[in-house]
C-alpha atoms as a PDB file:
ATOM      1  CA  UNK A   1     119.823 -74.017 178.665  1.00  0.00           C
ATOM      2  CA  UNK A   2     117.462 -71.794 177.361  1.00  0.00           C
ATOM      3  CA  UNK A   3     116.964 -70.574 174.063  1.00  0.00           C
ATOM      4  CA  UNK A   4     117.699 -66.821 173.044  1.00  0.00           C
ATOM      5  CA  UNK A   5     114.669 -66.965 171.240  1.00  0.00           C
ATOM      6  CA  UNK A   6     112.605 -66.746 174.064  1.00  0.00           C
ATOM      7  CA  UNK A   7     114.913 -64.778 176.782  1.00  0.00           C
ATOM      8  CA  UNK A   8     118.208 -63.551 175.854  1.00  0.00           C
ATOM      9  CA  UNK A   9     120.485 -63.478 178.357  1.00  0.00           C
ATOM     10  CA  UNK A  10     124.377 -64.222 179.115  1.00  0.00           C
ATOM     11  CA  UNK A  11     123.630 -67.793 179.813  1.00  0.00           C
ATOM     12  CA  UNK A  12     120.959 -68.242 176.772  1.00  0.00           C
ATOM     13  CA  UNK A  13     122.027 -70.483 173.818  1.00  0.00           C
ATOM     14  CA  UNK A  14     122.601 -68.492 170.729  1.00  0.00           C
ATOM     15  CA  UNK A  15     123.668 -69.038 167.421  1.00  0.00           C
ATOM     16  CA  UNK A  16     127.902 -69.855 166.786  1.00  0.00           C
ATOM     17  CA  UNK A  17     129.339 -66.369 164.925  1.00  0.00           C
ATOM     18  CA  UNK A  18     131.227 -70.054 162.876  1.00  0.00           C
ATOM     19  CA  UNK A  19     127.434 -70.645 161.394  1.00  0.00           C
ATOM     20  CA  UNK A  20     128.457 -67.724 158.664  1.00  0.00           C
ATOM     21  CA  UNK A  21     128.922 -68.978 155.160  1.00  0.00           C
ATOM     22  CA  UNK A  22     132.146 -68.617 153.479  1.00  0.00           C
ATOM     23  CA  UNK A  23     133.397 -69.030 149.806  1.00  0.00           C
ATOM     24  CA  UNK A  24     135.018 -72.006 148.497  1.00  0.00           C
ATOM     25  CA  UNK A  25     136.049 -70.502 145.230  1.00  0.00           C
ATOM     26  CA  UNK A  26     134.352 -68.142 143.229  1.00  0.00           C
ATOM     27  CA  UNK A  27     131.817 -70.492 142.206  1.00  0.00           C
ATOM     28  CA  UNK A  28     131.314 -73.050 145.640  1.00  0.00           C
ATOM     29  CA  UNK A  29     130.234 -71.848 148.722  1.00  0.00           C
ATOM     30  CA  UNK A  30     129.327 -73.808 152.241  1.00  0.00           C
ATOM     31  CA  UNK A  31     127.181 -72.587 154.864  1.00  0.00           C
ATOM     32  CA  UNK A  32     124.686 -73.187 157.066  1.00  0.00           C
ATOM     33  CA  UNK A  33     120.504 -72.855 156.508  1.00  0.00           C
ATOM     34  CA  UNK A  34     116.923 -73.379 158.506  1.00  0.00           C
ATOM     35  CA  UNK A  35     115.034 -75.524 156.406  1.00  0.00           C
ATOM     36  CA  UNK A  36     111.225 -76.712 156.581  1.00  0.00           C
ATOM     37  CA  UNK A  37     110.372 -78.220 159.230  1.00  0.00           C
ATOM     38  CA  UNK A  38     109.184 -81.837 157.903  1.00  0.00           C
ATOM     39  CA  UNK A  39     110.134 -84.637 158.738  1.00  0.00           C
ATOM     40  CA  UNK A  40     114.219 -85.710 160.081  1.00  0.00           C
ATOM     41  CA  UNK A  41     116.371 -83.152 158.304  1.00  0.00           C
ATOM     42  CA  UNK A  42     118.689 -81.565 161.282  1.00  0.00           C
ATOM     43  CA  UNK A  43     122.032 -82.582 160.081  1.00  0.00           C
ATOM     44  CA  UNK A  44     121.164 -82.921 156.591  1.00  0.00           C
ATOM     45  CA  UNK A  45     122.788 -81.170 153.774  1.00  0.00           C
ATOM     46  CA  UNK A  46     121.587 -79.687 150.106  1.00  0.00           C
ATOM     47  CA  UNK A  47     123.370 -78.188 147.062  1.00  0.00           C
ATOM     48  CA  UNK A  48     121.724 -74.950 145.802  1.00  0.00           C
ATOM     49  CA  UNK A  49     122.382 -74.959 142.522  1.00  0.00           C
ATOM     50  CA  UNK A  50     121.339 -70.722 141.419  1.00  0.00           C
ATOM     51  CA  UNK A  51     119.568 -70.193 138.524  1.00  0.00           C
ATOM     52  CA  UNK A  52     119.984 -67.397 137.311  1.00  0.00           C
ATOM     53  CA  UNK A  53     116.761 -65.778 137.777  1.00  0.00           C
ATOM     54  CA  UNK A  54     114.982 -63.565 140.850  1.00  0.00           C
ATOM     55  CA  UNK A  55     112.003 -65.254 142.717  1.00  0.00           C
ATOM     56  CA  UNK A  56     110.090 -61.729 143.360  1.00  0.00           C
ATOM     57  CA  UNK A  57     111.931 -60.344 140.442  1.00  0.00           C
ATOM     58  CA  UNK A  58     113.090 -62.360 137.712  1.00  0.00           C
ATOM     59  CA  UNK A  59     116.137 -59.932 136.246  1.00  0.00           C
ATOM     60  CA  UNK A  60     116.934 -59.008 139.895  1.00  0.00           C
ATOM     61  CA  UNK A  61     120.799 -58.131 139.041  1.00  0.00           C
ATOM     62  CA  UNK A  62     122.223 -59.909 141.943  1.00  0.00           C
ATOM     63  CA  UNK A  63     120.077 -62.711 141.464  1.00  0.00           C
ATOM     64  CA  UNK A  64     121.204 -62.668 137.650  1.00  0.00           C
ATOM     65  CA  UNK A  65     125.184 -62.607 138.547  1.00  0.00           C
ATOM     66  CA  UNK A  66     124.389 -65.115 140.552  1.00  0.00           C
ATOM     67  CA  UNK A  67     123.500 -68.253 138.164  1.00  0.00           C
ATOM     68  CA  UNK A  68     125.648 -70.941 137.958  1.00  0.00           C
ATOM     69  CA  UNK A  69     126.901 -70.458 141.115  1.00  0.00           C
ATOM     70  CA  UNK A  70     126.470 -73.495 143.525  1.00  0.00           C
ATOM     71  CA  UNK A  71     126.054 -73.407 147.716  1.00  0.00           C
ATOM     72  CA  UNK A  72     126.025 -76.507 149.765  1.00  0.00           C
ATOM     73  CA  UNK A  73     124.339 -75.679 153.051  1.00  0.00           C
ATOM     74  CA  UNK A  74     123.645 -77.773 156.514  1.00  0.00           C
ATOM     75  CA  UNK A  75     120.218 -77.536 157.648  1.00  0.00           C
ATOM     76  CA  UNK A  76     120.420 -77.026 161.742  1.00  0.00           C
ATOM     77  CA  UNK A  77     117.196 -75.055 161.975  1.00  0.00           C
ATOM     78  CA  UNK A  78     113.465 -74.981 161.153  1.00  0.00           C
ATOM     79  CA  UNK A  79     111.771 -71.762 160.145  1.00  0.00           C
ATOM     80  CA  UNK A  80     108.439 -71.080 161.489  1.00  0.00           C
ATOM     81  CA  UNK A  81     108.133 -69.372 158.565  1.00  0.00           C
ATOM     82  CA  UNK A  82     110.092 -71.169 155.918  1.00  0.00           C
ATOM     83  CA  UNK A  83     107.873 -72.607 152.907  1.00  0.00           C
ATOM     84  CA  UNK A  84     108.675 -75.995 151.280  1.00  0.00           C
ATOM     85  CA  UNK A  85     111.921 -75.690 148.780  1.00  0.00           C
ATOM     86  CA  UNK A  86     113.009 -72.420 150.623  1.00  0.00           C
ATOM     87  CA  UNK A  87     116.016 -72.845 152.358  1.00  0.00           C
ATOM     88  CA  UNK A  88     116.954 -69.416 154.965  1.00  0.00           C
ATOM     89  CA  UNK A  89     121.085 -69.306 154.775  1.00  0.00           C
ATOM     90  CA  UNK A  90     122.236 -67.686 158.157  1.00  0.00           C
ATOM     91  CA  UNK A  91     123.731 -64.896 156.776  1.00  0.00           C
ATOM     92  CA  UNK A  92     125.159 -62.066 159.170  1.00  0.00           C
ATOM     93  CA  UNK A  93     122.844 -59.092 158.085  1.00  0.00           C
ATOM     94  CA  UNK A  94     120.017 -60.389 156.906  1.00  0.00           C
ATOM     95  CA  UNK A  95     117.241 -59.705 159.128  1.00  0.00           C
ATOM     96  CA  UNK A  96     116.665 -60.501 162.719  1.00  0.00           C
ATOM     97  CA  UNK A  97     113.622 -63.029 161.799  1.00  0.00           C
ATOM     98  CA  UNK A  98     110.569 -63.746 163.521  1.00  0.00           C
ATOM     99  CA  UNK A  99     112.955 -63.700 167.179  1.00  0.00           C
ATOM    100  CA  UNK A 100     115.366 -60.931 167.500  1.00  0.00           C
ATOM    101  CA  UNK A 101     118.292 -62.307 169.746  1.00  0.00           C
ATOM    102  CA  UNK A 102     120.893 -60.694 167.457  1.00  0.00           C
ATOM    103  CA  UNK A 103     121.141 -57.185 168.675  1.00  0.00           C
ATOM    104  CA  UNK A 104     121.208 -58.571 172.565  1.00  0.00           C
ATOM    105  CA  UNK A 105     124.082 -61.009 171.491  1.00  0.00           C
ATOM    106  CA  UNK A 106     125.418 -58.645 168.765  1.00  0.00           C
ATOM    107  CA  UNK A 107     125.326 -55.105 171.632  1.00  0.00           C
ATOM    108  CA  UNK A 108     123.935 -53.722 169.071  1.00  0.00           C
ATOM    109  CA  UNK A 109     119.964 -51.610 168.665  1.00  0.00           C
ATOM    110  CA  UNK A 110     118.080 -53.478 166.453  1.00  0.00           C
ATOM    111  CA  UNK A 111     117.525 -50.209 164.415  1.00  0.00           C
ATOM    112  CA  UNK A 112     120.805 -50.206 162.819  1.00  0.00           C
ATOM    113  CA  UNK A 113     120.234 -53.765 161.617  1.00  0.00           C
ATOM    114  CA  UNK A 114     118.053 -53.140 158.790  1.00  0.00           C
ATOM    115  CA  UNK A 115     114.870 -54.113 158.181  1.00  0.00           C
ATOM    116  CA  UNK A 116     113.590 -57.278 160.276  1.00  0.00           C
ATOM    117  CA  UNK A 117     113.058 -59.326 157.474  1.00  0.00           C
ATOM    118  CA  UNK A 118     116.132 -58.821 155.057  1.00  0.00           C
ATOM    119  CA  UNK A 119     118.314 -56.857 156.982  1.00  0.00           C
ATOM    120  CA  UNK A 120     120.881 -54.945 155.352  1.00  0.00           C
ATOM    121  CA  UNK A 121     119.684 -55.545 151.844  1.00  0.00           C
ATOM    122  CA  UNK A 122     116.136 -54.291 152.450  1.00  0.00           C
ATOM    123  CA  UNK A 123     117.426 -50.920 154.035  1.00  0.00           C
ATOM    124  CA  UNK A 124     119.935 -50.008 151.518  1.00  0.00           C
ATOM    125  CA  UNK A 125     117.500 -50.848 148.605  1.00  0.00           C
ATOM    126  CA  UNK A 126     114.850 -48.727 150.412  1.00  0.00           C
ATOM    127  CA  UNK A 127     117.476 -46.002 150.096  1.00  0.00           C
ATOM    128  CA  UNK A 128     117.881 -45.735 146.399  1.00  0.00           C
ATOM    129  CA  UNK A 129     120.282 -46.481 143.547  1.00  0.00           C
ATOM    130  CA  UNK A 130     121.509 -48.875 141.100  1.00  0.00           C
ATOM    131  CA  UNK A 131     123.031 -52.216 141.841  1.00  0.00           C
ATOM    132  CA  UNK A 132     126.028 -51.791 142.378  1.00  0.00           C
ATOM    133  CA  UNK A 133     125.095 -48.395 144.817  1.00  0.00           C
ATOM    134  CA  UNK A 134     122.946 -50.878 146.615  1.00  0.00           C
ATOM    135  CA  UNK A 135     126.396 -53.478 147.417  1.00  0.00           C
ATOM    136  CA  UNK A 136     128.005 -50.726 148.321  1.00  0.00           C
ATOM    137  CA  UNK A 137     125.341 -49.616 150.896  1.00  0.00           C
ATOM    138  CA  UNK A 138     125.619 -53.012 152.109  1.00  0.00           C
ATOM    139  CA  UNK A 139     129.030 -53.002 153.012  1.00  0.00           C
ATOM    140  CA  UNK A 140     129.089 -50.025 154.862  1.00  0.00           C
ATOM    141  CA  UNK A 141     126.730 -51.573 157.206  1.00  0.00           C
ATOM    142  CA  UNK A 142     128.960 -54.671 157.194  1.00  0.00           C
ATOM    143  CA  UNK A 143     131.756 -52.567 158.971  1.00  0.00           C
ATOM    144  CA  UNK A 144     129.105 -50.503 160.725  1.00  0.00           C
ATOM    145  CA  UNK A 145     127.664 -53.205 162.872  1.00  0.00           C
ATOM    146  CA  UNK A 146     130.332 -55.852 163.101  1.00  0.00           C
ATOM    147  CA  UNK A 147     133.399 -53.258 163.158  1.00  0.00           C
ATOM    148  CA  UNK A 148     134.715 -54.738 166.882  1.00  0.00           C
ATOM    149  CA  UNK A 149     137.632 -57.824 166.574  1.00  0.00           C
ATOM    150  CA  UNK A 150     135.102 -60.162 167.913  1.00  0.00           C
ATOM    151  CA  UNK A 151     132.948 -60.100 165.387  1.00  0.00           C
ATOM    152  CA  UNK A 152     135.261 -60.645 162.726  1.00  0.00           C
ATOM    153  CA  UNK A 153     133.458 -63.784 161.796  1.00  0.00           C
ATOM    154  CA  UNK A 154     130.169 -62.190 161.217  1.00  0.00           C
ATOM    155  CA  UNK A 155     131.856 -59.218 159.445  1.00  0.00           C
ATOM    156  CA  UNK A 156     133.449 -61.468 156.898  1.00  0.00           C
ATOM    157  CA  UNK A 157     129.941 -63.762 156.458  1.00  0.00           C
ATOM    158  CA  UNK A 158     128.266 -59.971 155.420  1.00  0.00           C
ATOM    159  CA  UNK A 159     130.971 -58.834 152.694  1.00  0.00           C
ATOM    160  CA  UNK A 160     130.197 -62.541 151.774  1.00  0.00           C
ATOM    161  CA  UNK A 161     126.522 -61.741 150.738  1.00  0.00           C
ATOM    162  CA  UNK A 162     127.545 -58.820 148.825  1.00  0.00           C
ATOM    163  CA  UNK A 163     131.233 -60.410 147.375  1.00  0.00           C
ATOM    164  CA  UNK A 164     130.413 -63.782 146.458  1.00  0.00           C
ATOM    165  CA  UNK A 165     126.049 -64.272 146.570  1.00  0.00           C
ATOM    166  CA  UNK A 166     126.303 -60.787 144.594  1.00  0.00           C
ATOM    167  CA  UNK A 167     123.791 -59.376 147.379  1.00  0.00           C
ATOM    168  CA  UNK A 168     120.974 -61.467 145.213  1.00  0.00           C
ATOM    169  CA  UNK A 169     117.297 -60.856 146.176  1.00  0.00           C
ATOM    170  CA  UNK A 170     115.517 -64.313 147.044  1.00  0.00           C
ATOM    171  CA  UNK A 171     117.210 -66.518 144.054  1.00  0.00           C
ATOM    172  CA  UNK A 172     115.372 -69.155 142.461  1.00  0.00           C
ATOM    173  CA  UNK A 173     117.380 -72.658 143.159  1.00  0.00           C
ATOM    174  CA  UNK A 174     117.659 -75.939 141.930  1.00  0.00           C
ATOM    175  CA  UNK A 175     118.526 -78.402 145.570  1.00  0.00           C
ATOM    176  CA  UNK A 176     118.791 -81.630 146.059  1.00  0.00           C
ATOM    177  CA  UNK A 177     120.335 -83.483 149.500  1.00  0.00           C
ATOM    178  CA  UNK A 178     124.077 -84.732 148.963  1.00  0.00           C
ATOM    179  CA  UNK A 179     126.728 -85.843 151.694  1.00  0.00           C
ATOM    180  CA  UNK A 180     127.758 -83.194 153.715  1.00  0.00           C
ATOM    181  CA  UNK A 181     131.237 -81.801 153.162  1.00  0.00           C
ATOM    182  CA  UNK A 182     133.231 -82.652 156.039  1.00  0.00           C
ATOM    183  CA  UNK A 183     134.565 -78.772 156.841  1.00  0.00           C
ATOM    184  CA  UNK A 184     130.966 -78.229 157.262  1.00  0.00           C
ATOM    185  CA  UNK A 185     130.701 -81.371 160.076  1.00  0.00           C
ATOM    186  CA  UNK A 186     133.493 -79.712 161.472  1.00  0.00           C
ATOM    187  CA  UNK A 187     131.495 -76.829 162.456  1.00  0.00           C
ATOM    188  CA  UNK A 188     128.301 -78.021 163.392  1.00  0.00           C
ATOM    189  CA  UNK A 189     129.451 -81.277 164.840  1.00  0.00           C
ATOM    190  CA  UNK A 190     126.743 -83.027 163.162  1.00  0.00           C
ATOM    191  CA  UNK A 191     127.887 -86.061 161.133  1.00  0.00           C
ATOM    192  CA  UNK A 192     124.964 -88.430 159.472  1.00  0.00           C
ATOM    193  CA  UNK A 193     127.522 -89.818 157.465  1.00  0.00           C
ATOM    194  CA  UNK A 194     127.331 -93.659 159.157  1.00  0.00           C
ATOM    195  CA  UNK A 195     123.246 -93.205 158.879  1.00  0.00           C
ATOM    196  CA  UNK A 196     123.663 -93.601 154.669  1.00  0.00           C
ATOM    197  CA  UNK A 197     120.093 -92.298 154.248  1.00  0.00           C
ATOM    198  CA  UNK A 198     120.445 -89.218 151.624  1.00  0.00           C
ATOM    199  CA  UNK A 199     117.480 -89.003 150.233  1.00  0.00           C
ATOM    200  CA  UNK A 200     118.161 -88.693 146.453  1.00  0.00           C
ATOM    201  CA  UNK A 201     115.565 -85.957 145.508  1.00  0.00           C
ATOM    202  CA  UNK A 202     115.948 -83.134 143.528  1.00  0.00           C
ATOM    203  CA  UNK A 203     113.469 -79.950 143.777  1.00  0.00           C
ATOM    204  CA  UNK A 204     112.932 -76.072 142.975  1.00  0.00           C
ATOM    205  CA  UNK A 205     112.785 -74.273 139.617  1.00  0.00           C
ATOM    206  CA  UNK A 206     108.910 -74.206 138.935  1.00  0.00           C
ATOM    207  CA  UNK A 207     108.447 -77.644 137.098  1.00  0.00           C
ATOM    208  CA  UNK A 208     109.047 -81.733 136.688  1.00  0.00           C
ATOM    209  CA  UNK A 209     110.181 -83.194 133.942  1.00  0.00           C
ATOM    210  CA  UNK A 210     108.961 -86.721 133.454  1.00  0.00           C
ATOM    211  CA  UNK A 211     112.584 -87.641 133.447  1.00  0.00           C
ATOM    212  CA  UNK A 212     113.518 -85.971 136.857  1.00  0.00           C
ATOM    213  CA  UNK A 213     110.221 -87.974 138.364  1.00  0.00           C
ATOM    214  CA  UNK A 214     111.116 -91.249 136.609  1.00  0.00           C
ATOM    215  CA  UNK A 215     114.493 -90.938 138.582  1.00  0.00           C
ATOM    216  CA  UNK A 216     113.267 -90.677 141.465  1.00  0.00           C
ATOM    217  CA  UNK A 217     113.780 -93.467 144.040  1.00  0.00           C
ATOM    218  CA  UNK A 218     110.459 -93.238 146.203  1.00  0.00           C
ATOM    219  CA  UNK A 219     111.340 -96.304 148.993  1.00  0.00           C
ATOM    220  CA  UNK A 220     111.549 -92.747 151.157  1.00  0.00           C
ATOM    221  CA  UNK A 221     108.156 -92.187 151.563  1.00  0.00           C
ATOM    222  CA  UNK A 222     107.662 -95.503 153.052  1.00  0.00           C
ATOM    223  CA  UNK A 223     104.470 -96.487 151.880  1.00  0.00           C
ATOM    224  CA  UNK A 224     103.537 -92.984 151.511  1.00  0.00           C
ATOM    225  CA  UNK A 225     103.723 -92.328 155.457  1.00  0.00           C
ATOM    226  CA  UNK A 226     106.632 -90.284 154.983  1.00  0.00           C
ATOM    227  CA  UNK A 227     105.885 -87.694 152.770  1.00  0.00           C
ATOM    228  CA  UNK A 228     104.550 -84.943 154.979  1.00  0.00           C
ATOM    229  CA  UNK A 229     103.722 -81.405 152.938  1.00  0.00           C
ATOM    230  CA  UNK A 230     104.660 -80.961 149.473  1.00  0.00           C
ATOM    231  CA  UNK A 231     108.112 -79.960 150.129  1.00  0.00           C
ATOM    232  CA  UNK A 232     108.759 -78.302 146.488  1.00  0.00           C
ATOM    233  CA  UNK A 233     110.629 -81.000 144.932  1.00  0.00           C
ATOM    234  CA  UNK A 234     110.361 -83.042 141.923  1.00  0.00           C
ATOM    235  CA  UNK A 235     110.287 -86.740 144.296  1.00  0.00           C
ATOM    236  CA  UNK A 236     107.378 -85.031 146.046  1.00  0.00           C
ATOM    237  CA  UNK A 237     105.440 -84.612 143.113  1.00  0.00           C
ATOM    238  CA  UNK A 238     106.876 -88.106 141.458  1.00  0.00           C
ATOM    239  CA  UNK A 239     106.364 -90.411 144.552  1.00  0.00           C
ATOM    240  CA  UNK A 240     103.323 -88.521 147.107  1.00  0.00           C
ATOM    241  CA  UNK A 241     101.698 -86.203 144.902  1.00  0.00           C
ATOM    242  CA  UNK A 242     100.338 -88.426 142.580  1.00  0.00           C
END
């Protein structure tokens, strides 16, 4: 089958409208993310523990109502694009990407999608207004674009990003790989559960301490011959960086 990526078409593979995140409670989330691509992570999963603070912008509101909020997220995609201790959430909305299949699969132009990289967010903030102005803006194009029964799935993953990730702009995080939760398996059908091999490595936030790098069990790296790029996270630094 081929990939919409390269030729969308009726019989292309595209991405499930099930891969939209969805709260737990008002502080847990699950969902689904691409990831860096180093190394055997498909299948993996990561808690995103949100600190508080805006990567571009450091009292970026939504970033700010954010904090202490917690996502766990599957990887099942690489980002061409996506630096070390980045993680891309498939969020309904947010921006075509690098490949546009969405507006083929979605029947929709690509105009009213917002702007290719950040979507819905990106166009409303270009339009003006506080915060809460901006969420608002948001939403309409949430029952804009995914207003037919079909979509329901994707229409509920976009109020989502405004309702429960406060419609933050790029977050700073705190991850680190834990088993995945089994409704997420249930989606993806991707269970590593039997392999036993989470990798017990926390990353993000800007620095080490010497007691996050002392924790750190490096029998990953396998001699070294696993550690690939500097992925962002503390075990990187504790066990290949040094």
């Amino acid at each position: 089958m081929v990939s919409s990526c390269q030729s969308p078409a009726q019989n292309s593979a595209f991405t499930c409208y099930s891969g939209a995140p969805w709260a737990v409670s008002d502080s847990l989330a699950y969902g689904f993310a691409a990831v860096p691509a180093q190394g055997d992570i498909c299948g993996r999963c990561y808690q995103l523990d949100f600190d508080g603070t805006g990567h571009y912008n450091a009292q970026d509101p939504g970033s700010v109502a954010l904090g202490s909020k917690t996502m766990i997220v599957q990887a099942t995609n690489i980002g061409h694009d996506v630096a070390g201790g980045q993680f891309d959430i498939l969020t309904p909305g947010g921006g075509v990407g690098l490949f546009d299949a969405c507006s083929y699969q979605w029947n929709v132009n690509t105009s009213e999608l917002g702007a290719t990289y950040g979507g819905f967010m990106t166009y409303c903030q270009q339009q003006g207004g506080n915060h809460e102005q901006i969420k608002q803006c948001v939403l309409g194009r949430c029952a804009a674009v995914f207003d037919e029964p079909g979509l329901a799935e994707l229409a509920a993953g976009c109020e989502w990003y405004v309702e429960w990730y406060e419609a933050a702009d790029n977050p700073n995080l705190h991850y680190q790989e834990v088993a995945c939760p089994p409704q997420l398996v249930a989606i993806s059908g991707i269970d590593r559960g039997s392999l036993n091999d989470i990798q017990a490595c926390k990353g993000g936030g800007g620095s080490c301490s010497q007691e996050e790098m002392d924790a750190c069990d490096c029998g990953w790296t396998n001699g070294g011959q696993n550690c690939g790029q500097d992925d962002g996270s503390c075990c990187w630094t504790a066990c290949c960086g040094r």
